[in-house]
Protein backbone atom coordinates (compact mmCIF):
# COMPACT_ATOMS: atom_id res chain seq x y z
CA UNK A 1 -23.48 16.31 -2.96
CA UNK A 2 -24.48 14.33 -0.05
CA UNK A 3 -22.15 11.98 1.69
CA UNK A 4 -23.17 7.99 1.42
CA UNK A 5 -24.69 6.93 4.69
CA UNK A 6 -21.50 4.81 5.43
CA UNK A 7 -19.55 8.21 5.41
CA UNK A 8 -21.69 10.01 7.50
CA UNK A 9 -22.13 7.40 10.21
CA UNK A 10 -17.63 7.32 10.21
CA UNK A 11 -18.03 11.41 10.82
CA UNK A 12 -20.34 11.65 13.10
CA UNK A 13 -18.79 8.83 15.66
CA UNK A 14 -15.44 10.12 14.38
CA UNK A 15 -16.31 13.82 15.96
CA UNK A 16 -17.80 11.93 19.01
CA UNK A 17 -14.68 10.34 19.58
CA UNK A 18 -12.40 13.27 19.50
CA UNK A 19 -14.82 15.54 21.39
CA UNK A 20 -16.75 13.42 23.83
CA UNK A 21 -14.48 9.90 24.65
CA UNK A 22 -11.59 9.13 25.97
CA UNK A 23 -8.86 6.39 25.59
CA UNK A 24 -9.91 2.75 26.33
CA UNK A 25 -13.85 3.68 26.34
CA UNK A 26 -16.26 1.25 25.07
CA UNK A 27 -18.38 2.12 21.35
CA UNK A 28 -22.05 1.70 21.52
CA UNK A 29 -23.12 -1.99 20.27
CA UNK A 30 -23.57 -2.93 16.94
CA UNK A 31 -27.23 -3.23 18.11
CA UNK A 32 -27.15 0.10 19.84
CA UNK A 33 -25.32 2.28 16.52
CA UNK A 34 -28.33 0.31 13.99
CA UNK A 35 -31.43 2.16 16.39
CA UNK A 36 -29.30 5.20 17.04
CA UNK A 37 -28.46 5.48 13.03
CA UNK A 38 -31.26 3.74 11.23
CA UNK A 39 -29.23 2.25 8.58
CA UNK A 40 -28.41 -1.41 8.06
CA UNK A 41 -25.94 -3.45 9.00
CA UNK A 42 -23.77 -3.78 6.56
CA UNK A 43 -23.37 0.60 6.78
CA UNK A 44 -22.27 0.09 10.44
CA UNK A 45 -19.86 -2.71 9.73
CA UNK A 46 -18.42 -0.36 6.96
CA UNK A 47 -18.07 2.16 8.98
CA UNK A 48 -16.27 0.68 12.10
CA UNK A 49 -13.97 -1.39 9.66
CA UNK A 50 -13.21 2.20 8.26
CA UNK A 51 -12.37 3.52 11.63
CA UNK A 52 -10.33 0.55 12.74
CA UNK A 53 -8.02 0.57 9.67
CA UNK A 54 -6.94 3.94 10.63
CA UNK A 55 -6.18 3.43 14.28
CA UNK A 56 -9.31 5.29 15.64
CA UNK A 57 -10.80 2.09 17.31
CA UNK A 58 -9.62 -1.05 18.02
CA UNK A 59 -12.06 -4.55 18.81
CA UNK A 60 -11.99 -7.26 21.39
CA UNK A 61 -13.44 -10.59 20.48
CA UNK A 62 -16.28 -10.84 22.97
CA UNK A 63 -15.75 -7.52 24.62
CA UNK A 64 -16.77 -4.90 22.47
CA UNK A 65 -15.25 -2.21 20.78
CA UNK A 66 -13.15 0.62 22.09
CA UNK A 67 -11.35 4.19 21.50
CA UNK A 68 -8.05 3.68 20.84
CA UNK A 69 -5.09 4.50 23.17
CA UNK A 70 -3.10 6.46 20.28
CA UNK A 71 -5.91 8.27 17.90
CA UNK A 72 -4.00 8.16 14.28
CA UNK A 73 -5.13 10.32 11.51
CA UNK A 74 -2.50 9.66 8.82
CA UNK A 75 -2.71 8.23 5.60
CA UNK A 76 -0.90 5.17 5.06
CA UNK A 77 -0.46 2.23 2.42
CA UNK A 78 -2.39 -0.11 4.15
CA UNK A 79 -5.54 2.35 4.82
CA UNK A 80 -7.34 3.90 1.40
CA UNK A 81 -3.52 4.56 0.56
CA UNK A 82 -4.00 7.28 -2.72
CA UNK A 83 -0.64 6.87 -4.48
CA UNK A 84 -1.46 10.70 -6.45
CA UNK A 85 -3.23 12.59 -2.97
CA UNK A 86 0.08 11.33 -1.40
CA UNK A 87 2.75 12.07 -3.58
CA UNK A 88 0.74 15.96 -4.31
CA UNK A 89 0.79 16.41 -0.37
CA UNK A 90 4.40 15.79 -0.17
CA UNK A 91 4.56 18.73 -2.68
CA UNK A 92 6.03 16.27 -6.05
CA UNK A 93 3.68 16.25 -9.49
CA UNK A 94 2.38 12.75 -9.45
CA UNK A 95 1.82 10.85 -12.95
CA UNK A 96 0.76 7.86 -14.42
CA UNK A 97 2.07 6.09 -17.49
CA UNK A 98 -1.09 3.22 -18.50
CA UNK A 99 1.01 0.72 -20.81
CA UNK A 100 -1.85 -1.66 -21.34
CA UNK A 101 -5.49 -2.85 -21.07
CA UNK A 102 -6.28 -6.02 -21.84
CA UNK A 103 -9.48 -8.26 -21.67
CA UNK A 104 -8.30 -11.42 -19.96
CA UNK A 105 -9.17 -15.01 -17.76
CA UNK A 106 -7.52 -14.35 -14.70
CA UNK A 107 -5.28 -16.75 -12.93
CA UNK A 108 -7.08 -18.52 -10.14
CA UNK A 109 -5.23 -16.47 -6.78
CA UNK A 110 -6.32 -13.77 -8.48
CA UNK A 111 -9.95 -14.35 -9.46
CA UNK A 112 -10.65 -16.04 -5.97
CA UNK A 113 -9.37 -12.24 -4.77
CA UNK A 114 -12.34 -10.84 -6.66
CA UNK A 115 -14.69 -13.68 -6.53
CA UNK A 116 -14.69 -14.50 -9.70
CA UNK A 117 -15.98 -17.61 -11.35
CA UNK A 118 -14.83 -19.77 -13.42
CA UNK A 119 -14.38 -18.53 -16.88
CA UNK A 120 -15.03 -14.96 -15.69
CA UNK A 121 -12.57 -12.23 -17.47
CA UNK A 122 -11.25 -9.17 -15.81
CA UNK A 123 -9.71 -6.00 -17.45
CA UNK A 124 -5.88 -6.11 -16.80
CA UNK A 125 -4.73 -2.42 -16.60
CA UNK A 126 -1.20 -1.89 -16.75
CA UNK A 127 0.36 1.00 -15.23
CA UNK A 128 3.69 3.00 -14.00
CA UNK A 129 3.37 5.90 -11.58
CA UNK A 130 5.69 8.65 -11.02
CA UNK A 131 6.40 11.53 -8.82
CA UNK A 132 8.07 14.43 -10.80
CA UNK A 133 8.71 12.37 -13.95
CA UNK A 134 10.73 9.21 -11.82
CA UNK A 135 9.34 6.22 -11.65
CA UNK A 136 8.50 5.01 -8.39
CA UNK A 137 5.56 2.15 -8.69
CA UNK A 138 4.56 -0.30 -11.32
CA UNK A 139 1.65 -2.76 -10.98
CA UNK A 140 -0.87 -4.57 -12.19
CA UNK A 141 -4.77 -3.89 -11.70
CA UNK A 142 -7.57 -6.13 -12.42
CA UNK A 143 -10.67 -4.88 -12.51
CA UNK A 144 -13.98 -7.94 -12.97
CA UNK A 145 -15.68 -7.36 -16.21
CA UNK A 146 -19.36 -7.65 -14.57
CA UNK A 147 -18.64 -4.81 -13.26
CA UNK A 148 -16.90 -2.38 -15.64
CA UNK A 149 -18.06 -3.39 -18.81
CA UNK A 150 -16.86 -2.19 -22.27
CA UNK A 151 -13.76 -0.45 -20.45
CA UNK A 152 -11.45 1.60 -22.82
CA UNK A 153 -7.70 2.33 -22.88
CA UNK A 154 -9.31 6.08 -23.30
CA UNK A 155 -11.65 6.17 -21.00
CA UNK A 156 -8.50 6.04 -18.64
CA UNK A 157 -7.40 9.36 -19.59
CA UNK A 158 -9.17 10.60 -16.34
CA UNK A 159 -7.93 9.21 -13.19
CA UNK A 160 -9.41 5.43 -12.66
CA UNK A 161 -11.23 5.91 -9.51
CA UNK A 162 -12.68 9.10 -11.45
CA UNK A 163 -13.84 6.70 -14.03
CA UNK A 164 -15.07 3.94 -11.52
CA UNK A 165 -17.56 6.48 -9.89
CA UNK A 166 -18.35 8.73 -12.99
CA UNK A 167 -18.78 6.01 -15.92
CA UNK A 168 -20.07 3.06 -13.31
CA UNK A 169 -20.78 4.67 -10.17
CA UNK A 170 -18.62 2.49 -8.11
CA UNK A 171 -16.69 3.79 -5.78
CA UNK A 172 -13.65 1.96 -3.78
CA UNK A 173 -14.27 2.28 -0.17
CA UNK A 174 -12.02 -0.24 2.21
CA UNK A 175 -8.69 -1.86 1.12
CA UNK A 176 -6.65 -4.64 2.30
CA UNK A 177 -3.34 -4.67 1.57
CA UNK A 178 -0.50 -7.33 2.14
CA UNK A 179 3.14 -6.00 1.69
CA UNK A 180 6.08 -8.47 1.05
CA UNK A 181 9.65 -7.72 0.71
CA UNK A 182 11.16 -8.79 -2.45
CA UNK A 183 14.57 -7.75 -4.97
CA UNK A 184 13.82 -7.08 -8.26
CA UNK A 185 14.60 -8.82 -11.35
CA UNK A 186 16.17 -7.32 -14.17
CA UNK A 187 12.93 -6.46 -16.45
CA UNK A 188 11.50 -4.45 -13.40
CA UNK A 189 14.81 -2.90 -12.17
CA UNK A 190 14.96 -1.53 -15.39
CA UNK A 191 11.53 -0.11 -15.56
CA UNK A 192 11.76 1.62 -12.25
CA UNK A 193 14.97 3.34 -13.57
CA UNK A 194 16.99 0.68 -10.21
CA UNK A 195 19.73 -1.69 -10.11
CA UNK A 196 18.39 -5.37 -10.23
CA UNK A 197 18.48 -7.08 -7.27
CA UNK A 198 17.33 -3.47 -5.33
CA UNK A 199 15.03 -3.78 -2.97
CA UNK A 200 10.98 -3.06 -3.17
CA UNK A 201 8.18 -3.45 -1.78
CA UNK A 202 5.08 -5.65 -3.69
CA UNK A 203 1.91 -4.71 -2.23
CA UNK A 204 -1.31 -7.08 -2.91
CA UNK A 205 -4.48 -4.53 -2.21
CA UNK A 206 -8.06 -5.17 -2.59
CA UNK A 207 -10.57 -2.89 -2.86
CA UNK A 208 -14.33 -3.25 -1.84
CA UNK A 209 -17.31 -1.35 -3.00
CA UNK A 210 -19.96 -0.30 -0.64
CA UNK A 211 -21.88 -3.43 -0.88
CA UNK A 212 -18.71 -5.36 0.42
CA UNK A 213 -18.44 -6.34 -3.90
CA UNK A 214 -14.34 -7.44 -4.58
CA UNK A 215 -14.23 -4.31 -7.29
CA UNK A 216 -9.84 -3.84 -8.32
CA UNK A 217 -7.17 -6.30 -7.29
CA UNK A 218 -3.66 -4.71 -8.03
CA UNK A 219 -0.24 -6.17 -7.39
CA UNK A 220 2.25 -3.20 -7.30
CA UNK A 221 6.37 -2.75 -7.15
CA UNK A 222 7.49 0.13 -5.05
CA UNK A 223 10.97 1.16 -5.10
CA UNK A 224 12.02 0.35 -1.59
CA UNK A 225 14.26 3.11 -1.64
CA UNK A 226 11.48 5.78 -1.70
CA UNK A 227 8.79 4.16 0.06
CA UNK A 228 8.65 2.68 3.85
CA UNK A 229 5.46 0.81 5.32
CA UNK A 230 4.74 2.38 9.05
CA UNK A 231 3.22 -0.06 11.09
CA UNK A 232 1.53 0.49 14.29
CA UNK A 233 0.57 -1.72 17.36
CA UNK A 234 -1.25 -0.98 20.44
CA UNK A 235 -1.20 -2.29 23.55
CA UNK A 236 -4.45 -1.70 25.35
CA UNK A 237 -5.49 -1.67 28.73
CA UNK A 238 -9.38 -2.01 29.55
């Protein structure tokens, strides 16, 4: 199957990158990647957002864009983090546990994170994931009913991005994710198999489809005790 155009465009400037620039060397234009790639805007953007979030590039208000000092290819939370890709390359049998899927009207923070309007219901997908039968994260997804219409407790059988692109044809393809620090309470202590009062990590994420459409908003609890967020900064010289 082909790749999307967004895809391709990442590859091909990834490959020039590694095999043609150096540290601290200026990207083409916006202007210049739209005549050398003939696809719109919106593609390029996609791209280079792509690229930035993993620590391939990094932008200067007014100055352009640049090759970054420290090329990164890991995966992390914060960048298309894949709870089941990680958990199966760090050799453990991931699994998820969906309690519940219900139809509901969202709470305003979290329809504004999917631009929702008013009235507009979402599908609220409950689920625990675990490595190797222990439990390790429990969130919340919402997912706008516009979107994914008539969505089933058994259609989630498969995995949900599975389900996104094969049932809908969406496909999730840039996340933002905020990370806080919290303790748990008793309820989720108990359902991540913790003490209360342990620490965890909740992570906000936000996915975006292709056409820069809000498509999942999950709030998640990771045990804090098997999961670290790796930050990077850069200084850069140019």
């Amino acid at each position: 199957m082909k790749k999307p155009l967004y895809q391709q465009v990442i590859s091909d400037l990834e490959k020039k990158i590694k095999t043609e620039m150096k540290p601290n060397d200026r990207l083409p234009s916006e202007r210049q990647l739209l005549k050398e790639y003939g696809v719109s805007r919106n593609t390029i953007r996609l791209a280079l957002n792509d690229l930035e979030e993993r620590g391939v590039i990094y932008r200067l208000h007014g100055k352009g864009t640049f090759v970054s000092t420290i090329y990164l290819d890991q995966t992390n939370l914060g960048s298309m983090y894949s709870f089941s890709e990680q958990m199966s390359e760090a050799g453990h049998k991931p699994t998820t546990q969906n309690r519940t899927l219900e139809l509901v009207t969202p709470e305003e923070d979290v329809a504004n994170q999917l631009n929702l309007k008013t009235g507009e219901k979402a599908y609220k997908l409950v689920r625990l994931r675990l490595a190797d039968g222990v439990p390790l994260m429990y969130g919340e997804t919402y997912l706008p009913e516009k979107i994914f219409p008539d969505l089933k407790m058994s259609d989630l059988e498969e995995n949900l991005y599975t389900v996104m692109k094969q049932k809908y044809n969406e496909q999730s393809i840039l996340a933002f994710e905020d990370v806080q620090a919290v303790n748990l309470d008793e309820k989720d202590s108990k359902i991540l198999g913790v003490k209360p009062g342990d620490a965890s990590l909740k992570i906000f994420r936000r996915a975006i489809n292709d056409k820069n459409v809000p498509i999942e908003f999950t709030i998640s609890l990771a045990r804090g005790d098997r999961f670290i967020y790796r930050s990077r900064q850069y200084n850069h010289l140019v």
